[in-house]
Protein backbone atom coordinates (compact mmCIF):
# COMPACT_ATOMS: atom_id res chain seq x y z
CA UNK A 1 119.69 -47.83 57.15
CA UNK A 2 122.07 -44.89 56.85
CA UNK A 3 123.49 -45.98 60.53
CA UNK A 4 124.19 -48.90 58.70
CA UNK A 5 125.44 -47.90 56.01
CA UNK A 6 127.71 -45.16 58.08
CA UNK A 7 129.42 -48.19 60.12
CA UNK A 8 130.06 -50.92 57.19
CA UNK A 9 131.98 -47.28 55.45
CA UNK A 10 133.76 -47.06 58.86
CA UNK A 11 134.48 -50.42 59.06
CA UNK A 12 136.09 -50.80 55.71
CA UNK A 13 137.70 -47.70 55.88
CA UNK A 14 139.49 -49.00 59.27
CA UNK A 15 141.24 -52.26 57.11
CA UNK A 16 141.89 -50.02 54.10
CA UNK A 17 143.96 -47.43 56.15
CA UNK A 18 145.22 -50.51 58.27
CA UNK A 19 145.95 -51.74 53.71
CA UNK A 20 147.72 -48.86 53.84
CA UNK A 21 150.26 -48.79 56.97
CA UNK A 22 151.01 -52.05 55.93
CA UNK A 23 152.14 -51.37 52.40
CA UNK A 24 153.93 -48.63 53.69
CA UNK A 25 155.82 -50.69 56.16
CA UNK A 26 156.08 -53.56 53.66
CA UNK A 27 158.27 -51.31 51.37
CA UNK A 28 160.15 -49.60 54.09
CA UNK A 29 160.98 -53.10 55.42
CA UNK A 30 162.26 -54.74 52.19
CA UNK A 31 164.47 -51.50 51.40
CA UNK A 32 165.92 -52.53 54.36
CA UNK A 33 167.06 -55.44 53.20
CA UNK A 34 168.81 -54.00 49.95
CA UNK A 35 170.72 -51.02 52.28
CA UNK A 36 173.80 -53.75 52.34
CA UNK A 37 174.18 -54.38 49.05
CA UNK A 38 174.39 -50.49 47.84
CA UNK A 39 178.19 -50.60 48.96
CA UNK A 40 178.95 -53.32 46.72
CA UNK A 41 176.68 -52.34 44.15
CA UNK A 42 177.39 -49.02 43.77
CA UNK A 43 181.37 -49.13 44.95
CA UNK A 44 180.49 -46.43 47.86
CA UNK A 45 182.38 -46.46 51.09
CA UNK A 46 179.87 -46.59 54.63
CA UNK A 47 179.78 -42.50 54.62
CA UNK A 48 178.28 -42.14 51.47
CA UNK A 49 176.07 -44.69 52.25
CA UNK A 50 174.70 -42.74 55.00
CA UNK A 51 174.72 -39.53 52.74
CA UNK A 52 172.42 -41.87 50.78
CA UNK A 53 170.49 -42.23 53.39
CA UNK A 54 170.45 -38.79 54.78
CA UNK A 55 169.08 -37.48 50.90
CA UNK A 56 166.13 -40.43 51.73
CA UNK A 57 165.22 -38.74 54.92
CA UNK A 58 165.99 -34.80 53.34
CA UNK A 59 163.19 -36.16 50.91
CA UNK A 60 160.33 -37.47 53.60
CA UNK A 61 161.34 -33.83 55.94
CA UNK A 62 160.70 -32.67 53.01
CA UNK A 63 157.42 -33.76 51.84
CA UNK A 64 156.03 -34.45 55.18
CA UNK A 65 154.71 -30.46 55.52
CA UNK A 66 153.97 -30.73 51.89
CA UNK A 67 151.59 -33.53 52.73
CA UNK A 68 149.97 -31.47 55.72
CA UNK A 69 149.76 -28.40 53.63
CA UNK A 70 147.52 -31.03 50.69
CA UNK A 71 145.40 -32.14 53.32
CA UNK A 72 144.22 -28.88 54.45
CA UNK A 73 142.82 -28.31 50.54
CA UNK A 74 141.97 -31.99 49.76
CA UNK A 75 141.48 -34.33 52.97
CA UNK A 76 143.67 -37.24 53.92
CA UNK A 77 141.83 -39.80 51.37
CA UNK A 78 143.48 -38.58 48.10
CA UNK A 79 146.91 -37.14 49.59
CA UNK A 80 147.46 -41.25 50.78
CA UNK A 81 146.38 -42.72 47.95
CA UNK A 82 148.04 -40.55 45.38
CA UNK A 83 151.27 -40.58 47.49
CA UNK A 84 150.88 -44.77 47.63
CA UNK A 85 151.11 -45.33 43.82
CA UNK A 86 154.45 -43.40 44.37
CA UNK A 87 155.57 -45.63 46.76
CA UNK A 88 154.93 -48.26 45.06
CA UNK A 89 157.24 -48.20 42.10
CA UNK A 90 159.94 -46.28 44.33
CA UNK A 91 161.89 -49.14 45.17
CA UNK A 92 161.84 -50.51 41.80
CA UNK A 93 163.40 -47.09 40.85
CA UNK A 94 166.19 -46.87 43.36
CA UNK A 95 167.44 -50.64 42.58
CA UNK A 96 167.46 -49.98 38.98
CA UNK A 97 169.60 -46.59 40.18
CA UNK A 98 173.24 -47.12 37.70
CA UNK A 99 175.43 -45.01 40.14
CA UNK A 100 175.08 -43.08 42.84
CA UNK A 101 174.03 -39.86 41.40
CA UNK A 102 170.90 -41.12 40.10
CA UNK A 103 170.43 -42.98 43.09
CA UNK A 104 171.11 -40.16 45.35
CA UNK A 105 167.40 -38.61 42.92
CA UNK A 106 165.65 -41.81 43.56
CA UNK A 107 166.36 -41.98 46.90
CA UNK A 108 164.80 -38.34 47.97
CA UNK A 109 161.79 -39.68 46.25
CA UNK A 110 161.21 -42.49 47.40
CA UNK A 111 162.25 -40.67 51.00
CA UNK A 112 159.14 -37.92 49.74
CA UNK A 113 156.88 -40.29 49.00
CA UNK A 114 157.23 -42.38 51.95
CA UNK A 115 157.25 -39.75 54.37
CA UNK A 116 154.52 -37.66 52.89
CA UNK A 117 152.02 -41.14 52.72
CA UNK A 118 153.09 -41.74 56.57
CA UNK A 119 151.61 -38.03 57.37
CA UNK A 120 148.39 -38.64 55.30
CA UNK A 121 147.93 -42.28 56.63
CA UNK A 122 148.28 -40.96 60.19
CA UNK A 123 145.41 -38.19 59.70
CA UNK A 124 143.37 -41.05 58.45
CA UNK A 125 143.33 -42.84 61.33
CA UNK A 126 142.39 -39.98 63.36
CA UNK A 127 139.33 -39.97 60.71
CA UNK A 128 138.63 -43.34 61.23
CA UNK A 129 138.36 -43.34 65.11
CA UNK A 130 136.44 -40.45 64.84
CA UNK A 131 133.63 -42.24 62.84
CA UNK A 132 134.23 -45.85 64.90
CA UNK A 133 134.46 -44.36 68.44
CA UNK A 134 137.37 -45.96 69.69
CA UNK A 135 141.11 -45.75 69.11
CA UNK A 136 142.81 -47.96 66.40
CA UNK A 137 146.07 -45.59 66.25
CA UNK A 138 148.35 -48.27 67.87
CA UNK A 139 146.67 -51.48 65.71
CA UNK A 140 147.64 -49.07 62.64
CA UNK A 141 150.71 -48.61 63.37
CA UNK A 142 150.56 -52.62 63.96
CA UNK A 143 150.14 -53.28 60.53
CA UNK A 144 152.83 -50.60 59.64
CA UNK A 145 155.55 -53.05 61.78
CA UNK A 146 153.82 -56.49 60.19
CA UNK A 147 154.51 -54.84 56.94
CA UNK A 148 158.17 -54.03 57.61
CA UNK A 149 158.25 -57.89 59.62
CA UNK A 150 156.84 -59.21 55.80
CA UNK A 151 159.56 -57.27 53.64
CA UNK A 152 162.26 -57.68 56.31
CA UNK A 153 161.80 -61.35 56.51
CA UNK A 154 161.78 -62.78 53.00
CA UNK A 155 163.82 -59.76 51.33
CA UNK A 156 167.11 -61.44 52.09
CA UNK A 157 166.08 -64.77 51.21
CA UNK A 158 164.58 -63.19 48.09
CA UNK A 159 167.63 -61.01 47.23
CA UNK A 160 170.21 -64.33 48.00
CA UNK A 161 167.92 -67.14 45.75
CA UNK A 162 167.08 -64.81 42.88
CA UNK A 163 168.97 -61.20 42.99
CA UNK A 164 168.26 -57.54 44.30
CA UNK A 165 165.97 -56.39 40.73
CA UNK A 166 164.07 -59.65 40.63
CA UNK A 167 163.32 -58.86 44.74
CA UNK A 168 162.21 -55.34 43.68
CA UNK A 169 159.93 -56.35 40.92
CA UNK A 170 158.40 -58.46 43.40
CA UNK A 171 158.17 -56.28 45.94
CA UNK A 172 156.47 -53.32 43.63
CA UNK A 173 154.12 -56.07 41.93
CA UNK A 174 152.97 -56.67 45.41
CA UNK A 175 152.58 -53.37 46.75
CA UNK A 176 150.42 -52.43 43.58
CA UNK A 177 148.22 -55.32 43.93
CA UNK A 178 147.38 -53.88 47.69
CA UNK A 179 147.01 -50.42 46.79
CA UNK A 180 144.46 -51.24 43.71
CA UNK A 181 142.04 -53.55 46.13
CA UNK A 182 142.58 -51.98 49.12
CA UNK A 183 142.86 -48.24 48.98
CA UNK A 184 140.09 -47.53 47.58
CA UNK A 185 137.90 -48.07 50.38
CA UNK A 186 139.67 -45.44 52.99
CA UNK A 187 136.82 -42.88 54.38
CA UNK A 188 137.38 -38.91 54.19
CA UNK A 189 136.79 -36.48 56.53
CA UNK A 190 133.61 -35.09 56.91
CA UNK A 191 134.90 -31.61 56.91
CA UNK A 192 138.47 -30.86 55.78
CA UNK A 193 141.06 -31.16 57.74
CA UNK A 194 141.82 -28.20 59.43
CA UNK A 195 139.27 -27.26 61.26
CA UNK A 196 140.24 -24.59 63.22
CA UNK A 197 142.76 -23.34 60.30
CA UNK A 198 142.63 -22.60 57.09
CA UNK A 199 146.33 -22.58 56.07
CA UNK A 200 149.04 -24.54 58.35
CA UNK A 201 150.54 -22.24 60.88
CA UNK A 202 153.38 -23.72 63.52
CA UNK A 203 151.95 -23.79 66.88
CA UNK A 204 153.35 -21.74 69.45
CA UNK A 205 152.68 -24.15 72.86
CA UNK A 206 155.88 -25.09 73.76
CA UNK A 207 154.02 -28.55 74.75
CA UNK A 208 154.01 -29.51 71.20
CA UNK A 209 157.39 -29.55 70.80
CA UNK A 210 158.20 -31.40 73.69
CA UNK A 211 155.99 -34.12 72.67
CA UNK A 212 157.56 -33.90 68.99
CA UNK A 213 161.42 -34.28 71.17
CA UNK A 214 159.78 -37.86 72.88
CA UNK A 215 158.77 -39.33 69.33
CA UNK A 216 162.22 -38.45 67.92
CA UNK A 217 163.79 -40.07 70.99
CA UNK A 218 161.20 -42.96 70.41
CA UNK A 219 162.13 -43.31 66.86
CA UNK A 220 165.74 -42.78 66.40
CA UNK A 221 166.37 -46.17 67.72
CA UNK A 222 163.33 -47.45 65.13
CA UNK A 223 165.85 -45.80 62.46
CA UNK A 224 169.49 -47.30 63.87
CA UNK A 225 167.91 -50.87 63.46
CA UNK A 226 165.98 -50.41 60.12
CA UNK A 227 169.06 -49.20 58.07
CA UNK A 228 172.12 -50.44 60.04
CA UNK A 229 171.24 -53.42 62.45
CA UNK A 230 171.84 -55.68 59.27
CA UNK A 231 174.84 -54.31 58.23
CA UNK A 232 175.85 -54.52 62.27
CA UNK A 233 174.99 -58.42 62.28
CA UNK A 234 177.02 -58.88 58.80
CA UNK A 235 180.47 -56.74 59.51
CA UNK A 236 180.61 -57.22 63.65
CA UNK A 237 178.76 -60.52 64.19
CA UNK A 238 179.48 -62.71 60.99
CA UNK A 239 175.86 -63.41 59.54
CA UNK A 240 175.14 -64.16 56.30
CA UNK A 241 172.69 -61.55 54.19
CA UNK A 242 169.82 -63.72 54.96
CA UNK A 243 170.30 -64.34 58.68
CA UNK A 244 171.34 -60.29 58.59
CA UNK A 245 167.99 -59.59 57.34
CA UNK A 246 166.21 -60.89 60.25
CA UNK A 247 167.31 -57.80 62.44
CA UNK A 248 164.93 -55.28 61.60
CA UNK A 249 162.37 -58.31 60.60
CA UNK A 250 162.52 -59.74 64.55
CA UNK A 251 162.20 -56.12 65.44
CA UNK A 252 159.27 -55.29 63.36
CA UNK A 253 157.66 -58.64 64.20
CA UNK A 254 157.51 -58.54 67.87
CA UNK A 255 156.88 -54.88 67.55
CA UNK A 256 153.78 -55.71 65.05
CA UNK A 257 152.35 -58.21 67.49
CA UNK A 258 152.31 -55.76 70.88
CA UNK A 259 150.82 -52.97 68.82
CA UNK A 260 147.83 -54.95 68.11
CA UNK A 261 147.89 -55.12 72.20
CA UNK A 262 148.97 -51.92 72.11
CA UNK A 263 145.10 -50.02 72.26
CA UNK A 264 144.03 -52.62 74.99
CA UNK A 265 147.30 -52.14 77.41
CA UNK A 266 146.75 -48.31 77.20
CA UNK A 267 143.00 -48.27 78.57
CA UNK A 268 143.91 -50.76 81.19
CA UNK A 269 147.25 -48.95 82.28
CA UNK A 270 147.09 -45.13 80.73
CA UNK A 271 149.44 -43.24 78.46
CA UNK A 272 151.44 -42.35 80.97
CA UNK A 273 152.58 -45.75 82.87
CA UNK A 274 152.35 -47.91 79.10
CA UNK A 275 155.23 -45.11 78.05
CA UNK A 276 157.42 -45.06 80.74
CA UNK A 277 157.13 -48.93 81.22
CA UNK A 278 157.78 -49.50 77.19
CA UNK A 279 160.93 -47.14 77.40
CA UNK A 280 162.61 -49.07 80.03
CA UNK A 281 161.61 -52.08 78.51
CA UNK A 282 163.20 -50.96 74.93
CA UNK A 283 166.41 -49.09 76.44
CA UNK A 284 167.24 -52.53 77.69
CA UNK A 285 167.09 -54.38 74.72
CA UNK A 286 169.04 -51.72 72.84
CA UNK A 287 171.74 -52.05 75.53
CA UNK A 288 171.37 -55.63 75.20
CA UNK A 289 171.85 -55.67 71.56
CA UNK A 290 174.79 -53.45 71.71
CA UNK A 291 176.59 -56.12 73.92
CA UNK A 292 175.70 -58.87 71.77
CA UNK A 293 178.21 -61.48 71.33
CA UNK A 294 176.58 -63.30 68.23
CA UNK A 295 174.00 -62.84 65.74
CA UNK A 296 170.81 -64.49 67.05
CA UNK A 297 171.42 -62.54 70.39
CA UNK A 298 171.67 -59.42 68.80
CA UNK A 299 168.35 -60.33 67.13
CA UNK A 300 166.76 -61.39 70.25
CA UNK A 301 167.59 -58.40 72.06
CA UNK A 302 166.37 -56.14 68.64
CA UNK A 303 163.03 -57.83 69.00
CA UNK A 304 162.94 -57.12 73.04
CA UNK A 305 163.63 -53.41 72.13
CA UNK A 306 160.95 -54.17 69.20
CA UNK A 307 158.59 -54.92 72.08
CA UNK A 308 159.12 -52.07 74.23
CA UNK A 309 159.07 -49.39 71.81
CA UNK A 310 155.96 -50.86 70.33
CA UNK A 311 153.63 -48.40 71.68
CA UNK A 312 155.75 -45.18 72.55
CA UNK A 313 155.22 -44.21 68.54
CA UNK A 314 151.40 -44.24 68.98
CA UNK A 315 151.26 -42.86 72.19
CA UNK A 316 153.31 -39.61 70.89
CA UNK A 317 151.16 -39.54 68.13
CA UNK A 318 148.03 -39.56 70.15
CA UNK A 319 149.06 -36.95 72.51
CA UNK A 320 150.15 -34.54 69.55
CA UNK A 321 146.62 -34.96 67.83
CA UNK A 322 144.42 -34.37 71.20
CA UNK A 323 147.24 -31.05 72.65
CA UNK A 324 144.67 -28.79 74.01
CA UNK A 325 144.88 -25.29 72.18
CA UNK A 326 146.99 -27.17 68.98
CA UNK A 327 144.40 -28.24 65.96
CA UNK A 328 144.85 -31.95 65.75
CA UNK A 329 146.13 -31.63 61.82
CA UNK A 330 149.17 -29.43 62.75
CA UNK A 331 149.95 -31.21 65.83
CA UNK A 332 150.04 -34.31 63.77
CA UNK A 333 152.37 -32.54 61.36
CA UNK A 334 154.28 -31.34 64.00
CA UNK A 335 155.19 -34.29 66.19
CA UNK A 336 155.53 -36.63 63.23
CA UNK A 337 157.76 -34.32 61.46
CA UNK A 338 159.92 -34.29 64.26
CA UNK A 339 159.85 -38.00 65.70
CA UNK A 340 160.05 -39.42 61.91
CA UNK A 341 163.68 -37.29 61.39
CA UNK A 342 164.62 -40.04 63.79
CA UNK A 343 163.92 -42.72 61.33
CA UNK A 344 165.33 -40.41 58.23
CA UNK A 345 168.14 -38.16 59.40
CA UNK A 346 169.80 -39.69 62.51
CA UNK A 347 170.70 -42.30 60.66
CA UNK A 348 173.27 -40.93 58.60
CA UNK A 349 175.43 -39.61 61.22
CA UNK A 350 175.26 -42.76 62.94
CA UNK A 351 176.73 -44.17 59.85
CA UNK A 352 178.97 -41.26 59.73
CA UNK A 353 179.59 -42.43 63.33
CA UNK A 354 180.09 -46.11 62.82
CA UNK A 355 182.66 -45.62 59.94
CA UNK A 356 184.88 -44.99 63.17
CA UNK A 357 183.57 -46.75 66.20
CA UNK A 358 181.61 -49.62 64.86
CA UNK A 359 177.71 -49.98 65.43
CA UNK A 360 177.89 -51.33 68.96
CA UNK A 361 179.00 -48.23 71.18
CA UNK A 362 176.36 -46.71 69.11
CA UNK A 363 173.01 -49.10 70.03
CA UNK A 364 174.59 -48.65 73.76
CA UNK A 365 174.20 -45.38 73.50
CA UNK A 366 171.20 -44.95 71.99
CA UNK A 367 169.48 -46.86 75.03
CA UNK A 368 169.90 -43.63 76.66
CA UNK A 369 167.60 -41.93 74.71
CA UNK A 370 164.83 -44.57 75.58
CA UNK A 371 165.44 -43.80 79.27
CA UNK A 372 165.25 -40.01 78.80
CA UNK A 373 161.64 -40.70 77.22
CA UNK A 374 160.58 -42.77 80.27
CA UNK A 375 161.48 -39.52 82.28
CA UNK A 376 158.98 -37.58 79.93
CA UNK A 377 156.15 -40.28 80.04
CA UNK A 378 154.30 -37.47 81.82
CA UNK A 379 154.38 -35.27 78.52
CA UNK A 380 151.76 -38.36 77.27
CA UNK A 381 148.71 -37.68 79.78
CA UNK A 382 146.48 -36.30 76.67
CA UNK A 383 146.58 -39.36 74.73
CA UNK A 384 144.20 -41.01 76.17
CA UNK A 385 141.41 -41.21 73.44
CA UNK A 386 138.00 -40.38 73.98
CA UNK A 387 135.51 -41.88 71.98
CA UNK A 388 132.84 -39.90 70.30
CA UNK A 389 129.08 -40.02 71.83
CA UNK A 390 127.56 -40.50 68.27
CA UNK A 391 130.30 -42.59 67.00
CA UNK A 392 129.35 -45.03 64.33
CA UNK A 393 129.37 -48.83 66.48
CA UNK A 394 132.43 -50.57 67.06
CA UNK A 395 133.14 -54.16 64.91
């Protein structure tokens, strides 16, 4: 009966962490959406939009040791769930933001909150396939891209029929409704978190850091698209705000769809060959969508990238949490520390960037990276999970 028991806890503690990429990427994904209208809104030029945006990412670089550092003390449960309810109204916040000032506050924390919940939610799902037996890292980070698909997709249409507050109110009604039926069913450790460590200590295995180099490379693509691929498709390639919105919405989707592969194409092909394959794959779409010559090409070529960078997040992440001679907490910390400045900081100087190029040298450019991560697919050999012999039973 306890075996029982044990598994249906498992079980429901794999959809409520899977609750809880989702809501995370739901909210990241309809902020998206809003990114154009702050220049209007808020009379700001393209730098200090990025500045904006660099203060969002200072906020989650910021929080994101804080959140390993809360984990050691408390577990992963509590630090996601109370950094959630944060989330959820953050949005809200930064909309109702009067000038740039106060939106510059709002916007390191909602940056903190979202960053620090991505950390916690990560270490979950370590805890999860711990107690299941198998890996669910890449369907996790699944839901995170069908949650920034969901926001991506109807935010413009939202923000064009009824107005940028009335989207936000919507958007934090239905990120609270998740979190209160959802989140309260994610599993704890069964020991705290770091196991081999008391307090959080940087590792000194150079490994670590190389891995933590191939998630930023992974992710500062991830980033370009999220908060300038609609702005891209509106000021080079003439959309509107809602066909704009679909940038980082066709990206997420596809993206969603072969992470849910994502667990099943790694056992067949390894780590190793899935990484270098993916970064090929995305590094031509990222070309592609630099060389666009209208909107729904761009798009298509955003959710080709969408497709190959897919799994390279979760394979980083993997390999960081099973580095031999690095407890799996701090490597965590590490790597996503590192690969998530992609997302949060790179950003802003590519705005700073764009203000005098334009976005498309840029996403040309940034194709490089991708290839440079195929070339360190090697780096990826230890994330390979290993189930646990006395696993609770798989679904």
């Amino acid at each position: 009966m306890n075996a029982i028991n044990a598994s249906d806890i498992a079980r429901r503690g794999r959809w409520a962490v899977a609750a809880a990429f989702f809501i995370n990427g739901f909210v990241t994904g309809s902020w998206a959406t809003q990114i154009p209208l702050l220049l209007g809104r808020l009379g700001i030029s393209e730098f200090i939009l990025g500045m904006l945006i660099l203060v969002f990412g200072l906020g989650a670089l910021t929080a994101m040791p804080v959140s390993g550092y809360l984990m050691t003390k408390r577990g992963s449960r509590p630090v996601v769930v109370g950094f959630a309810w944060v989330v959820v109204f953050a949005l809200l916040l930064v909309a109702l933001a009067p000038n740039v000032w106060l939106a510059a506050i709002t916007m390191f924390i909602f940056g903190g909150s979202i960053g620090a919940m991505d950390v916690a939610m990560n270490a979950n799902a370590v805890a999860v396939e711990k107690k299941l037996g198998r890996a669910i890292m890449s369907s996790s980070h699944g839901f995170w891209s069908l949650g920034g698909f969901a926001g991506g997709a109807i935010g413009g249409i939202l923000i064009q029929s009824f107005g940028y507050l009335a989207h936000a109110g919507f958007v934090t009604i239905a990120a609270a409704a998740m979190s209160a039926f959802a989140l309260r069913h994610l599993v704890g450790e069964d020991k705290p978190v770091a196991l081999e460590h008391r307090h959080f200590r940087l590792p000194r295995l150079p490994t670590i850091y190389l891995v933590g180099i191939m998630a930023l490379f992974s992710m500062v693509p991830e980033g370009a698209v999220l908060d300038w691929g609609a702005l891209y498709l509106q000021q080079e390639l003439g959309a509107d705000i809602a066909t704009a919105g679909f940038a980082f919405a066709a990206f997420s989707g596809i993206m969603a769809l072969m992470r849910f592969l994502g667990d099943g194409v790694r056992n067949r092909f390894g780590a190793v060959n899935t990484l270098r394959v993916s970064a090929l794959l995305a590094a031509a779409g990222m070309f592609a969508a630099g060389l666009a010559p209208s909107p729904w090409v761009a798009i298509a070529a955003f959710a080709m990238c969408g497709l190959g960078v897919a799994n390279m997040v979760p394979i980083a992440f993997s390999a960081a949490g099973n580095q031999p001679g690095v407890p799996s907490n701090i490597g965590m910390s590490v790597v996503t520390t590192m690969g998530y400045s992609g997302i949060l900081v790179a950003p802003s100087a590519i705005g700073f960037v764009a203000e005098r190029t334009g976005f498309a040298p840029i996403f040309v450019t940034l194709s490089g990276l991708l290839v440079v991560v195929s070339l360190m697919a090697g780096l990826a050999r230890h994330a390979d999970f290993k189930p646990m012999s006395q696993a609770a039973p798989a679904e």
